[in-house]
Protein backbone atom coordinates (compact mmCIF):
# COMPACT_ATOMS: atom_id res chain seq x y z
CA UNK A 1 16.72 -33.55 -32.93
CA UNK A 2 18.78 -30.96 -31.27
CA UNK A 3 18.65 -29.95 -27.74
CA UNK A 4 17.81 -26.24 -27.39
CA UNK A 5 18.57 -24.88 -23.33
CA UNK A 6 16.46 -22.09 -22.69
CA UNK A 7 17.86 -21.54 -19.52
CA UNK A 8 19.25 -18.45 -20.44
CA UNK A 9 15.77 -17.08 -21.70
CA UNK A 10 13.96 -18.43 -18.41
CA UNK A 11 16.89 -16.37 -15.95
CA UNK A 12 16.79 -13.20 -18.29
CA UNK A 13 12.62 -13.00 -17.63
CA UNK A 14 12.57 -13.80 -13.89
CA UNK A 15 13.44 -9.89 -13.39
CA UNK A 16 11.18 -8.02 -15.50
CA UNK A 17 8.18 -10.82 -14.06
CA UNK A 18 9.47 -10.44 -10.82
CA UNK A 19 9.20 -5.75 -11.65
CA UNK A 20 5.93 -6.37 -12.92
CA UNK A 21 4.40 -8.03 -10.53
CA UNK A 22 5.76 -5.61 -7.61
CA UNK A 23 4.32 -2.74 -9.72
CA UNK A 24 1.03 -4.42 -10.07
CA UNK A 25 0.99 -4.93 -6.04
CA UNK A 26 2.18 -1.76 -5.29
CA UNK A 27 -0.54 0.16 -7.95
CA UNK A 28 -3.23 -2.27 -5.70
CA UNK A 29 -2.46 -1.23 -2.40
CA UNK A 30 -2.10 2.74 -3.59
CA UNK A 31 -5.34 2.67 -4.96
CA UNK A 32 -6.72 0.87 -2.00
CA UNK A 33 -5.22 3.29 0.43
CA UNK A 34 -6.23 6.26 -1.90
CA UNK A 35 -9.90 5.41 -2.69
CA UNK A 36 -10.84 2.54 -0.03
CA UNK A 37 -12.38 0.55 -2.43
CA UNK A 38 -11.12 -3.44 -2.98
CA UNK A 39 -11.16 -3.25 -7.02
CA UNK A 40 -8.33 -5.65 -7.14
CA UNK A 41 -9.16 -6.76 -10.83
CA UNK A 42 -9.52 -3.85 -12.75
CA UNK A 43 -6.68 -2.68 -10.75
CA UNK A 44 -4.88 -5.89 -11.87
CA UNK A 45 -5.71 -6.03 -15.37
CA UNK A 46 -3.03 -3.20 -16.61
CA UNK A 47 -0.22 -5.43 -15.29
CA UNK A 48 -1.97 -8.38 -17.34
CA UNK A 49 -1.29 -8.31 -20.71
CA UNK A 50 2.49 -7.78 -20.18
CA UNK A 51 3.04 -11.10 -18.04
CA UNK A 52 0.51 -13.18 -20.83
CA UNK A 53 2.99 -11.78 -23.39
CA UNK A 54 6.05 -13.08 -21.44
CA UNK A 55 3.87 -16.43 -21.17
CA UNK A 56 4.46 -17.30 -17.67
């Protein structure tokens, strides 16, 4: 059985994980400050789907 290094794949995804997940705190504390209300999930749940699909 060949050994497959997916180091390479792990490094690449760090940066778009580490985007998304400044977006998604950034898009909570905006709508906090805009409407005062503490909605976190379905102010979370947007930024969701994209980090299940990267499967981290």
């Amino acid at each position: 059985m060949a050994f497959i290094d997916d180091l390479a794949l792990e490094l690449f995804l760090l940066s778009p994980v580490g985007v998304i997940a400044v977006y998604m705190t950034a898009f909570v504390f905006f709508q906090y400050k805009k409407t005062g209300t503490k909605d976190i999930e379905n102010n979370l749940r947007p930024g969701a789907f994209p980090l299940w699909r990267l499967e981290l």
